[in-house]
Protein backbone atom coordinates (compact mmCIF):
# COMPACT_ATOMS: atom_id res chain seq x y z
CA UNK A 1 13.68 40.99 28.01
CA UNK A 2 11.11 40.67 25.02
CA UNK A 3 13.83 38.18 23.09
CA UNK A 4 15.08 35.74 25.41
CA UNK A 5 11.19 35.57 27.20
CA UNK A 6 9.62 34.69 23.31
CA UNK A 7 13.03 32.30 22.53
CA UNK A 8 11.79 30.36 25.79
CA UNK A 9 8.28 30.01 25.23
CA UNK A 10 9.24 29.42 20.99
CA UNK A 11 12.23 26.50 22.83
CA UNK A 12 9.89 25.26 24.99
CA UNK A 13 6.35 24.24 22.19
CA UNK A 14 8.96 23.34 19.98
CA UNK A 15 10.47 20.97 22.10
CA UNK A 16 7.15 19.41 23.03
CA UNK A 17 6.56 19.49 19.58
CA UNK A 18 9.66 18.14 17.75
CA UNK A 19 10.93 16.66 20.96
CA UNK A 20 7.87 14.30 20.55
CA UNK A 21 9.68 12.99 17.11
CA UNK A 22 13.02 12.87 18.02
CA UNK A 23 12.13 10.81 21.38
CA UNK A 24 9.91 8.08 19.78
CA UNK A 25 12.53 7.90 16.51
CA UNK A 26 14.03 4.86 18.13
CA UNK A 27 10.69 3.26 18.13
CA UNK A 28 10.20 4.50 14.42
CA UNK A 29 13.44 3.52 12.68
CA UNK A 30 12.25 -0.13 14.21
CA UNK A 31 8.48 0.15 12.90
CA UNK A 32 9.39 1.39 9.40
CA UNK A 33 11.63 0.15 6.70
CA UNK A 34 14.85 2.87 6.18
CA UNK A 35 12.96 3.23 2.72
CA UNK A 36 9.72 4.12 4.34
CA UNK A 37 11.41 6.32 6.72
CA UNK A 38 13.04 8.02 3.93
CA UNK A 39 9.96 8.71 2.15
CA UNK A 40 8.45 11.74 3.73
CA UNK A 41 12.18 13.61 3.41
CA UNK A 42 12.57 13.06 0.01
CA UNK A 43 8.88 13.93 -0.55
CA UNK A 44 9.11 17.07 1.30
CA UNK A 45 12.25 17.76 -0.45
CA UNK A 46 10.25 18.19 -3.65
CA UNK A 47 7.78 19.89 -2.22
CA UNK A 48 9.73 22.60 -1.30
CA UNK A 49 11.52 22.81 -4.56
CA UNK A 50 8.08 23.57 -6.32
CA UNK A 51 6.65 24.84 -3.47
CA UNK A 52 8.85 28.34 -4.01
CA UNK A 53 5.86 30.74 -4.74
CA UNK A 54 3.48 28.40 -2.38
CA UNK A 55 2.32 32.42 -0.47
CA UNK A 56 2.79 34.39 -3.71
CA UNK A 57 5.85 36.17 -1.86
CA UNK A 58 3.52 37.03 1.33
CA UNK A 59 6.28 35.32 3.68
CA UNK A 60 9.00 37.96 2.00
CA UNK A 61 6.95 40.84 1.96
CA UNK A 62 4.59 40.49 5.31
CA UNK A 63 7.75 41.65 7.93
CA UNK A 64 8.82 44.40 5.21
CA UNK A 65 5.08 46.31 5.30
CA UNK A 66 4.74 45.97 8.95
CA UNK A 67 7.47 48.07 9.02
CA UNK A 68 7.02 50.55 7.03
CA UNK A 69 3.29 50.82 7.02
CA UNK A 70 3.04 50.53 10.59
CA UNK A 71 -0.43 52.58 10.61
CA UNK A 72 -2.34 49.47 7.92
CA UNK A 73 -1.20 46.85 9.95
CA UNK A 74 -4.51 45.13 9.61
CA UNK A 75 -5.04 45.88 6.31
CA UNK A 76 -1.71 44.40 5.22
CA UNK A 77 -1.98 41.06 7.42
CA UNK A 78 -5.39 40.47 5.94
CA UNK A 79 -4.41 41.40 2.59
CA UNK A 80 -1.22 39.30 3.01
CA UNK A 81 -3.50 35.98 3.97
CA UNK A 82 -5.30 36.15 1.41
CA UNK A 83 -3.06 36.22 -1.35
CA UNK A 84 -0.79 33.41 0.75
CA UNK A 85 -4.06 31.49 1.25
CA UNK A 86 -4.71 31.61 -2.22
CA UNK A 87 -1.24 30.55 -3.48
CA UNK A 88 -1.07 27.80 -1.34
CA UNK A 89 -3.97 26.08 -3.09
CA UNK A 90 -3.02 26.70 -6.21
CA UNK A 91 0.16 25.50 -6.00
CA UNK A 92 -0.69 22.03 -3.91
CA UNK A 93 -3.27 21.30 -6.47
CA UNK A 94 -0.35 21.75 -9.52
CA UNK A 95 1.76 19.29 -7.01
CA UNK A 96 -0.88 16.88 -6.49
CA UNK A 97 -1.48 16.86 -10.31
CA UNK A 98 2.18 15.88 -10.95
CA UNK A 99 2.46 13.53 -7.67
CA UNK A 100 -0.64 11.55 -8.87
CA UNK A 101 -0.53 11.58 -12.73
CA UNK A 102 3.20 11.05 -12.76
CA UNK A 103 4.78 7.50 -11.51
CA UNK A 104 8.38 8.57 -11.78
CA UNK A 105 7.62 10.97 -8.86
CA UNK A 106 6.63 7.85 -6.35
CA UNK A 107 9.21 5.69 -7.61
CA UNK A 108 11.36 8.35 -6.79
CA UNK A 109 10.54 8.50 -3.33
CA UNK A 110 9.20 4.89 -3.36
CA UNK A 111 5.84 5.23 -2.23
CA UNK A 112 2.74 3.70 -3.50
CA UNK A 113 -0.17 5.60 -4.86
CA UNK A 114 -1.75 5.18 -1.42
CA UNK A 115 0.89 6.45 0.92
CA UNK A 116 1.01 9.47 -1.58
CA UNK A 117 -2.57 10.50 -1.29
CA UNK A 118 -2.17 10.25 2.16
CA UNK A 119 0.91 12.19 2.25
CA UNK A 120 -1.11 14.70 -0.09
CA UNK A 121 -3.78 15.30 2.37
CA UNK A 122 -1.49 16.05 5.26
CA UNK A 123 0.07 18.65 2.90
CA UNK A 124 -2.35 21.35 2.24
CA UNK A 125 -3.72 21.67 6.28
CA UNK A 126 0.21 22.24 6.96
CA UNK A 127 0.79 24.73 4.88
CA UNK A 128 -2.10 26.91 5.96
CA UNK A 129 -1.22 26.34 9.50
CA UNK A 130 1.97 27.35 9.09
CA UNK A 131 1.01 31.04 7.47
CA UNK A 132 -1.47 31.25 10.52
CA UNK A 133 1.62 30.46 13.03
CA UNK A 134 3.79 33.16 10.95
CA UNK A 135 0.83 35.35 11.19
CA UNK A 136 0.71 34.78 14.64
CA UNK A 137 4.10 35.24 15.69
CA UNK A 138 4.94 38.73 14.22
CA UNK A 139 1.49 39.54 16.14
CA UNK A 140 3.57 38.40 18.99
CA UNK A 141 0.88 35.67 20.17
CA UNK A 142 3.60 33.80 21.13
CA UNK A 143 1.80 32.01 23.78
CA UNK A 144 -1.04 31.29 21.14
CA UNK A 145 1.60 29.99 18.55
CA UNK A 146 2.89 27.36 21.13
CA UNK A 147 -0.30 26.23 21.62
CA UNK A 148 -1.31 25.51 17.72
CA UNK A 149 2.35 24.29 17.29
CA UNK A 150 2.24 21.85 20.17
CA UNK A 151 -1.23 20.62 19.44
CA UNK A 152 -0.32 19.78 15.88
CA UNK A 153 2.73 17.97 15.83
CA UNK A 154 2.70 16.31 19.50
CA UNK A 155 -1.12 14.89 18.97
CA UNK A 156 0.04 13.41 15.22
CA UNK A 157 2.81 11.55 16.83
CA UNK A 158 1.07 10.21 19.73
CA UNK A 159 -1.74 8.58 18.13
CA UNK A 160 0.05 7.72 14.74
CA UNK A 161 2.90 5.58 16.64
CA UNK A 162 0.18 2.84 18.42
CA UNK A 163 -1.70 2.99 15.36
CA UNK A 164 0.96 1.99 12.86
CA UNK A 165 2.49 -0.40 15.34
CA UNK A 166 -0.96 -2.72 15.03
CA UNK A 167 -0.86 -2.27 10.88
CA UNK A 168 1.09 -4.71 9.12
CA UNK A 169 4.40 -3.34 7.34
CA UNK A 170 3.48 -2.30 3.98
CA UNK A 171 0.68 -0.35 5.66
CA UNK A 172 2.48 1.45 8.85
CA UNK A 173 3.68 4.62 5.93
CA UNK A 174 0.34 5.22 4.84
CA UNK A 175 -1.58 4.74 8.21
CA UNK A 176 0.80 7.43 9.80
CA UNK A 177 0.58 9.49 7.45
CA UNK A 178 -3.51 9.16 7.68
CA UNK A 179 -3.30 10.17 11.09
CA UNK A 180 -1.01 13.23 10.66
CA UNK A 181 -2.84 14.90 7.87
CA UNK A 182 -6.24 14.86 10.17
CA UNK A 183 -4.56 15.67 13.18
CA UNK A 184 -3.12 18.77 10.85
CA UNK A 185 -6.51 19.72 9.34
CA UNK A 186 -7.49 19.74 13.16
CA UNK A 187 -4.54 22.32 13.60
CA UNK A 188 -6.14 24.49 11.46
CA UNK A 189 -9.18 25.20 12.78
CA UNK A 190 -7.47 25.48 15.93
CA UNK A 191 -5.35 28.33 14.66
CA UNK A 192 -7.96 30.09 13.39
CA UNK A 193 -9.78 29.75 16.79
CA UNK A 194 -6.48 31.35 17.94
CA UNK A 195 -6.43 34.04 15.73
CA UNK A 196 -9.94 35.08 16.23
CA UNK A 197 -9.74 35.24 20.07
CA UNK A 198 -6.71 37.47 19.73
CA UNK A 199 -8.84 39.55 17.35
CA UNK A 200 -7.11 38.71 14.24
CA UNK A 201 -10.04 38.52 11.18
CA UNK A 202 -7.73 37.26 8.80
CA UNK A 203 -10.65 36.84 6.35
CA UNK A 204 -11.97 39.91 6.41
CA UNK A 205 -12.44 41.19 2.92
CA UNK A 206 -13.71 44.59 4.28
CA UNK A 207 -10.29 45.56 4.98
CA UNK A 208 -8.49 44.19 1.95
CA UNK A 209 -7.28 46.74 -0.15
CA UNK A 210 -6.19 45.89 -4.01
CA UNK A 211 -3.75 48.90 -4.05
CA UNK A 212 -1.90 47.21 -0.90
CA UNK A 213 -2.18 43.56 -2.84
CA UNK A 214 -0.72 44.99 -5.85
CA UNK A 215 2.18 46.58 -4.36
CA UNK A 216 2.96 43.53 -1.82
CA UNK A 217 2.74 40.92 -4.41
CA UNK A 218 5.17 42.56 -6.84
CA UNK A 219 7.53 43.38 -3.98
CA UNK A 220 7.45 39.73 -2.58
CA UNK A 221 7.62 38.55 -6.01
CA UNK A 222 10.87 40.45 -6.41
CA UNK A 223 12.31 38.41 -3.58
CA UNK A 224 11.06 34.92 -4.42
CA UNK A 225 13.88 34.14 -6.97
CA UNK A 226 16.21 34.80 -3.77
CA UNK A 227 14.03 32.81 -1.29
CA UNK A 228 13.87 29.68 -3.78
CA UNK A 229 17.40 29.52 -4.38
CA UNK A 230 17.64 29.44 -0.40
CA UNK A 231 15.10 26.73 -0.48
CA UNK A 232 16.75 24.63 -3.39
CA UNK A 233 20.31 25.51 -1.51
CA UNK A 234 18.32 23.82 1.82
CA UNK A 235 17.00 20.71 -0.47
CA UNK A 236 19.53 19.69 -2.33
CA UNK A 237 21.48 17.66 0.04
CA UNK A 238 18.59 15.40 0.07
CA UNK A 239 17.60 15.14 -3.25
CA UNK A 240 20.95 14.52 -4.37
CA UNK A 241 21.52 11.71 -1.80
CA UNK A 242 17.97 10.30 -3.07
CA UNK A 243 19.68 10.10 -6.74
CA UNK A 244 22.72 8.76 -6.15
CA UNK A 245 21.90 6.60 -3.05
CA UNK A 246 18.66 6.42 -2.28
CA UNK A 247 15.18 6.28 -0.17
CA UNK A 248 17.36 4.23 2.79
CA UNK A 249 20.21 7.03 3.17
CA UNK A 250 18.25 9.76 2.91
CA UNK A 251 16.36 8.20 5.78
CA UNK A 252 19.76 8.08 7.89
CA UNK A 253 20.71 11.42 6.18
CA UNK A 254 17.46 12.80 7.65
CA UNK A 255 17.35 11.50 10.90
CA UNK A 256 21.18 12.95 11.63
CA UNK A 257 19.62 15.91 10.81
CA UNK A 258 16.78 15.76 13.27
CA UNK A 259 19.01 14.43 16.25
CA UNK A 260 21.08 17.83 15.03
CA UNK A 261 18.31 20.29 16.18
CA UNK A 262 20.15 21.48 19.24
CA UNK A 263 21.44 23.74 16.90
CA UNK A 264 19.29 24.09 14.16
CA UNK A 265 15.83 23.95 15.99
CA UNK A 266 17.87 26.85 18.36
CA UNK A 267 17.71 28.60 15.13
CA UNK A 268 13.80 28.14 14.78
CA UNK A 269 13.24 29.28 18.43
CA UNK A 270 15.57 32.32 17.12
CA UNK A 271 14.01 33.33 14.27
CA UNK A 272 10.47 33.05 15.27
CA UNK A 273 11.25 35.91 17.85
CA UNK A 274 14.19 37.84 16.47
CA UNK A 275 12.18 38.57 12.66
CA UNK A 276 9.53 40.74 14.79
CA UNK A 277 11.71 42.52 16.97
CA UNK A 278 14.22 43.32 14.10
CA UNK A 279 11.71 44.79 11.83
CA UNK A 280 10.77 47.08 14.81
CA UNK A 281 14.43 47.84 15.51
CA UNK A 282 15.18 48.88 11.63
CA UNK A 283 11.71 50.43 11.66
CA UNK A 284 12.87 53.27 14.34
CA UNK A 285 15.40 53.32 11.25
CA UNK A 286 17.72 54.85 14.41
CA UNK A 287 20.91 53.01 14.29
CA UNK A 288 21.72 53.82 18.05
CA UNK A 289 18.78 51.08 18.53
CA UNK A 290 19.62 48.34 16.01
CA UNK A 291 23.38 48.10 16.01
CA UNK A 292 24.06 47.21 20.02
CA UNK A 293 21.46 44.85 19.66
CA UNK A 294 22.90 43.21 16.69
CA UNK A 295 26.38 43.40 17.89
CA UNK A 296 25.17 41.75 21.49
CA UNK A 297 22.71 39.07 19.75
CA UNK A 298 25.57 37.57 17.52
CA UNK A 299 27.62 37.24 20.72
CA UNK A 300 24.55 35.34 22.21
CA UNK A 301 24.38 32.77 19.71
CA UNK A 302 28.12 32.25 19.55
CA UNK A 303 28.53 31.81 23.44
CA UNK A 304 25.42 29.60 23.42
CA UNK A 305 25.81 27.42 19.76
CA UNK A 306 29.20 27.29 19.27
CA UNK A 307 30.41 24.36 21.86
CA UNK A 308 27.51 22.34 20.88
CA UNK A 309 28.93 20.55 17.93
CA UNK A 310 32.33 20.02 19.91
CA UNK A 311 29.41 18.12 21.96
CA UNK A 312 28.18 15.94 19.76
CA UNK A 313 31.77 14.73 18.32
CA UNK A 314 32.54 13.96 21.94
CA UNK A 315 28.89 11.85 23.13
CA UNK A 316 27.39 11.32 19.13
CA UNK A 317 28.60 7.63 18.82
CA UNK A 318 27.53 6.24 22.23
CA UNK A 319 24.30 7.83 21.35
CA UNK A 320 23.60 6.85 18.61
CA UNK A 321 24.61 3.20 19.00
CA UNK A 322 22.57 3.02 21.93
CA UNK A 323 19.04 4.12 20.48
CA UNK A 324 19.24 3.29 16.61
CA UNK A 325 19.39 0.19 14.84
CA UNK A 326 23.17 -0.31 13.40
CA UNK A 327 21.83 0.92 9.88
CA UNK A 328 22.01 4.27 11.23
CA UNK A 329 25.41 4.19 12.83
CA UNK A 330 26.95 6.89 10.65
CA UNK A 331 24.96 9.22 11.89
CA UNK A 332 27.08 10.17 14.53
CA UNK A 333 30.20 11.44 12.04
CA UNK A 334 27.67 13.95 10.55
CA UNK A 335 26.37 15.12 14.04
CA UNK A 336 29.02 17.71 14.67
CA UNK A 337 29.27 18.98 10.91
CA UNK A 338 25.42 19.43 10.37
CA UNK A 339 24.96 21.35 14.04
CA UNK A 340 27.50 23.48 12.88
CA UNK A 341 25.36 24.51 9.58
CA UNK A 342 22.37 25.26 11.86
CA UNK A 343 24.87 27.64 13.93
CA UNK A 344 26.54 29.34 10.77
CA UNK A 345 22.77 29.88 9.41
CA UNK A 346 21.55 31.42 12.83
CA UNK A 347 24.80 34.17 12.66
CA UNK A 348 23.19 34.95 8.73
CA UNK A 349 19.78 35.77 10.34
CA UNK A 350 21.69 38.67 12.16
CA UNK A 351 24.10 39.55 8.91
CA UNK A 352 20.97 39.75 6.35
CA UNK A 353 19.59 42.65 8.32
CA UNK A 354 22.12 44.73 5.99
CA UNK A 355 19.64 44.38 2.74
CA UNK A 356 16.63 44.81 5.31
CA UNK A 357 18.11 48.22 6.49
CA UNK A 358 19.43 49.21 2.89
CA UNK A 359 15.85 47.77 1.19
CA UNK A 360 18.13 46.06 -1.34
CA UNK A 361 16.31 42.73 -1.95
CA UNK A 362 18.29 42.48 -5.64
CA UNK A 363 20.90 40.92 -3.20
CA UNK A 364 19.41 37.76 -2.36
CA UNK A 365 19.66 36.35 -5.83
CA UNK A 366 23.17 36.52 -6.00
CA UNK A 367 23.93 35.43 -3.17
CA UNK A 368 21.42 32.59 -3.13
CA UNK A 369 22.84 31.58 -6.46
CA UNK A 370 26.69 31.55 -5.76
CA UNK A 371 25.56 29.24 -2.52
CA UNK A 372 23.17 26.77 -4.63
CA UNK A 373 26.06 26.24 -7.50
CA UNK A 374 28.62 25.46 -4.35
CA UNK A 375 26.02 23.02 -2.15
CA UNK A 376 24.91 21.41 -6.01
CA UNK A 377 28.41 21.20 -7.70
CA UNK A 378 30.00 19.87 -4.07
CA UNK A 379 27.38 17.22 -3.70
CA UNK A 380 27.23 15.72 -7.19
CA UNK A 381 31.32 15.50 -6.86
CA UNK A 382 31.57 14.29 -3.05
CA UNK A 383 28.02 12.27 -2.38
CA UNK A 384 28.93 9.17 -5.24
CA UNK A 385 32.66 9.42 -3.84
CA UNK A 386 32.11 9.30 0.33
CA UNK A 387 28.44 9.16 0.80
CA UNK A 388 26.70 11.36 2.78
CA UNK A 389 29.75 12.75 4.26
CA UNK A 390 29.39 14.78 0.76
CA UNK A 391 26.15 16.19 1.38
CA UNK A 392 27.39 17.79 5.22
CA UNK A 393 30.48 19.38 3.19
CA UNK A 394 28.34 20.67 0.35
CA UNK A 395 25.68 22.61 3.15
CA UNK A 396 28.31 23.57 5.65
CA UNK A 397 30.40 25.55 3.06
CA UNK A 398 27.47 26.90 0.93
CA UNK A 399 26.30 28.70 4.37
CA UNK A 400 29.55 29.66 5.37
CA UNK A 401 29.61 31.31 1.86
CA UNK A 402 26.02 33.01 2.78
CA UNK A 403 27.04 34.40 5.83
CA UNK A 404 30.73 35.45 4.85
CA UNK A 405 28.52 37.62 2.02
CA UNK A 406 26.44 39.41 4.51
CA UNK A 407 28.84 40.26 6.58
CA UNK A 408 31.23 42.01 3.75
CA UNK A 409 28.03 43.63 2.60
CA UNK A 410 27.32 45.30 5.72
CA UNK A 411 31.07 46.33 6.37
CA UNK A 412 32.33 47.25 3.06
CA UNK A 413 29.76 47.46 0.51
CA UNK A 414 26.55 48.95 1.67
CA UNK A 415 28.82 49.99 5.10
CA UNK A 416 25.29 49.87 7.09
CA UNK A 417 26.52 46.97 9.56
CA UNK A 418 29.51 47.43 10.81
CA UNK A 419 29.60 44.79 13.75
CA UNK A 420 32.48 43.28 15.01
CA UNK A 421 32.76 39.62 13.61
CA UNK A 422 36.56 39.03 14.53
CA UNK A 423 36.16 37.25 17.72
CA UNK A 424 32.72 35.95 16.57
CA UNK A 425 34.13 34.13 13.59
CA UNK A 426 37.27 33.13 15.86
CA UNK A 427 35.02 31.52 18.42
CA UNK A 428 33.57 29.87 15.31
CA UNK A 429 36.26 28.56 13.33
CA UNK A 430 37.89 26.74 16.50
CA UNK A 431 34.72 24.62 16.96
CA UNK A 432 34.12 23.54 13.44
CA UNK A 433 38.19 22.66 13.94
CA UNK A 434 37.79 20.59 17.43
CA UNK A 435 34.74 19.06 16.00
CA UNK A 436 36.77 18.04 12.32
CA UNK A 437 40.21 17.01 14.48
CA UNK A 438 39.00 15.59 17.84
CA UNK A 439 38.70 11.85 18.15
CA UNK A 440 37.73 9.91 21.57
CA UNK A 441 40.46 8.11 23.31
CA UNK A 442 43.61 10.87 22.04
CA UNK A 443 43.91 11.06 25.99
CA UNK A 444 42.86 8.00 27.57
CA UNK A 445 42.54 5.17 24.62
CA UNK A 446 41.82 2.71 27.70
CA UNK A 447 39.53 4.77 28.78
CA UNK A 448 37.24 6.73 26.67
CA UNK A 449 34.16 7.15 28.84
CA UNK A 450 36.22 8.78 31.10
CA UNK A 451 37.77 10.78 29.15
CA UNK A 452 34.62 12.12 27.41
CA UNK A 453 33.62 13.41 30.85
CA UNK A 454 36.78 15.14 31.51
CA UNK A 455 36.42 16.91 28.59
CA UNK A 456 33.31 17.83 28.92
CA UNK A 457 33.80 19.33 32.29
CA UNK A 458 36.13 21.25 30.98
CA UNK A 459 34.17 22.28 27.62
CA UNK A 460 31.55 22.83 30.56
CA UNK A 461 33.96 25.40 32.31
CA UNK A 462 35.14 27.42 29.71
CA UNK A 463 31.49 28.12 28.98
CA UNK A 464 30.64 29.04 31.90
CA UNK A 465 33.14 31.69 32.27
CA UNK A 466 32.30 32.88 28.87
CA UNK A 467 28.37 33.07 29.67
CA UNK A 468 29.02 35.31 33.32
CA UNK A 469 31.15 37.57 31.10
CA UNK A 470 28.67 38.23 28.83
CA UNK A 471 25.66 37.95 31.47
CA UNK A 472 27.86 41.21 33.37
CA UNK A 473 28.27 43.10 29.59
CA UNK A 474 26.13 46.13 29.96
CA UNK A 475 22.40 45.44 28.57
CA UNK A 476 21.46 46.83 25.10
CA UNK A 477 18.28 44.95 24.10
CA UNK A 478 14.47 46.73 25.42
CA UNK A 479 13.50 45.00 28.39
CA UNK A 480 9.96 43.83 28.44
């Protein structure tokens, strides 16, 4: 079928891609300071903060007139890049301005005026390459988007790693970060080479039309105030933790939440091919199509996310003690918590499609708001108190509050989703309660190795049996 065959090819570049990161970080946390490893986190972290209009609402409004102006499809992707395009530069110069002109933002992060022009000119090529990958994947080039994704992230980190092992320490930040930003700008021109051999002008100004600019930019501009809260709700964990403890946890902090990508890069490799089939689903706006699939996809991601953070409470610590230096031993106590975010946030994708179907975007705001106050107000209280235990707590209830939203929204108060969340939420709650509760050695405290692997095998089991009952269920999602 269409989703699991673009969730495969979207698992497997990103895994070549990210994987690339995650395998050398041992070799990373050893070339660079936890400060300097902290740096790029907290600097993104900003980023994104004033980076909430960086495609002048294109990303929010794109999906919505693909669906309902199915007929100017080119007109409206063309339209859409150049207004994104043009956003993008406008705010990364305003950035840059601050960045450069204003030293409390590098002390902040603890850079020097080097690393930060360097960071700076890694920025700009990113951002354009990712609009042509989101471009690309609602065009369903999904084999194309691997390829650009792959290129640019797995070619940074293989030549940046020798090179700033040969600089001397002070240097390693800013050589790296050299390397990336070229190896980015490369990305670029690659995705447009991408897009053009699929037929995609993106620049075309023959086809842009003003009317269509007008009318997308006001209705993505509606949803921005949403989107950035979701952005600032996403950030704030780590620029709290910069605040009140600094460039060297938010390094650990950051890393935890790389090694936790079995859930939330699942969530990527999700969303990158569920947004394009969903606005075709609610497009048909037949709800004999869109509900089964719904109802079957949340079951999907439960059977498949939900024993992953039990997991990681049962193998984090060996794992962690075994690649990282001892500085980054807490790690594995946020494992389970912040893998369970990334599989609360994949269920939301599925539960927002109530304001898609209802074309209620004043929603977002709200809701956005509510889970910002909760993620802000829980962090300033918890991070000083217990560290970055804090931060997991703040994020994991904050989404938990997102998703609980949707959900009453589509049963009770817009009554356009009625899908059955009971055992969903069940399956759910149990993990997040194993993963809280369960401590190695409760069975065997003599022997704890073996009794991870019996309860694995067992954890291995139960999901089996789950998966064949589900695999029999009768199919509801278009094969390809």
């Amino acid at each position: 079928m269409i989703l699991k065959k673009n969730i495969a090819i979207y698992m497997v570049a990103d895994i070549l891609g990210s994987g690339v990161w995650l395998i050398t970080s041992p070799i990373t946390t050893r070339l660079l300071t936890p400060e300097q490893y902290g740096a790029a986190p907290l600097l993104m972290a900003l980023w994104s903060v004033v980076a909430l209009c960086q495609y002048g609402g294109m990303d929010w409004a794109f999906p919505f007139f693909c669906a309902n102006r199915p007929e100017e499809r080119v007109s409206v992707t063309v339209t859409a890049t150049f207004i994104a395009t043009s956003s993008a530069l406008i705010t990364f110069l305003l950035f840059s301005a601050v960045a450069l002109l204003l030293p409390a933002v590098r002390d902040y992060a603890g850079v020097s005026i080097w690393e930060m022009l360097a960071f700076l000119a890694g920025l700009l090529p990113m951002v354009i390459v990712s609009w042509y990958l989101y471009i690309l994947r609602f065009n369903h080039q999904v084999l194309a988007f691997a390829r650009v994704s792959v290129l640019s992230r797995t070619l940074g980190a293989l030549v940046a790693l020798p090179a700033m092992a040969l600089a001397t320490q002070e240097h390693r930040l800013a050589v790296g970060w050299w390397i990336i930003a070229m190896v980015s700008l490369g990305g670029g021109w690659w995705a447009l080479y991408e897009l053009r051999s699929a037929s995609e002008h993106i620049y075309d100004w023959s086809v842009f039309s003003q009317s269509l600019a007008r009318s997308m930019f006001r209705y993505g501009m509606v949803l921005v105030p949403g989107g950035a809260l979701y952005v600032l709700v996403t950030v704030t964990d780590r620029v709290l933790i910069g605040v009140f403890l600094g460039p060297a946890e938010v390094g650990v902090y950051w890393l935890a939440v790389s090694l936790a990508s079995s859930a939330i890069l699942a969530k990527v490799w999700f969303a990158r091919a569920w947004d394009p089939l969903l606005v075709e689903w609610i497009g048909t706006r037949n709800p004999a199509i869109y509900i089964p699939n719904l109802q079957r996809t949340i079951v999907y991601i439960t059977i498949l996310l939900a024993p992953i953070p039990v997991v990681a409470t049962i193998w984090g610590k060996p794992i962690v003690d075994l690649l990282y230096p001892a500085s980054f031993s807490q790690m594995a106590q946020l494992l389970p918590l912040l893998i369970m975010v990334g599989v609360v946030s994949t269920l939301s994708l599925v539960a927002v499609a109530t304001v898609m179907i209802a074309n209620t975007p004043r929603y977002h705001f709200p809701n956005y708001l509510v889970a910002f106050l909760i993620n802000a107000v829980t962090g300033i209280f918890l991070i000083p108190r217990v560290g970055l235990w804090g931060a997991v707590v703040g994020m994991l209830v904050a989404e938990v509050w997102i998703l609980i939203t949707w959900i009453a929204l589509g049963r009770f108060i817009l009554a356009n989703l009625r899908l059955s969340w009971g055992p969903v939420l069940t399956v759910i709650t149990l993990a997040a309660t194993i993963s809280s509760l369960y401590q190695p050695s409760v069975f065997f405290p003599n022997s704890v190795m073996v009794e991870r692997v019996i309860v694995t095998g067992v954890l291995a089991a139960i999901w089996t049996i789950g998966w064949r009952i589900i695999q029999r269920a009768p199919e509801t999602i278009p094969a390809a």
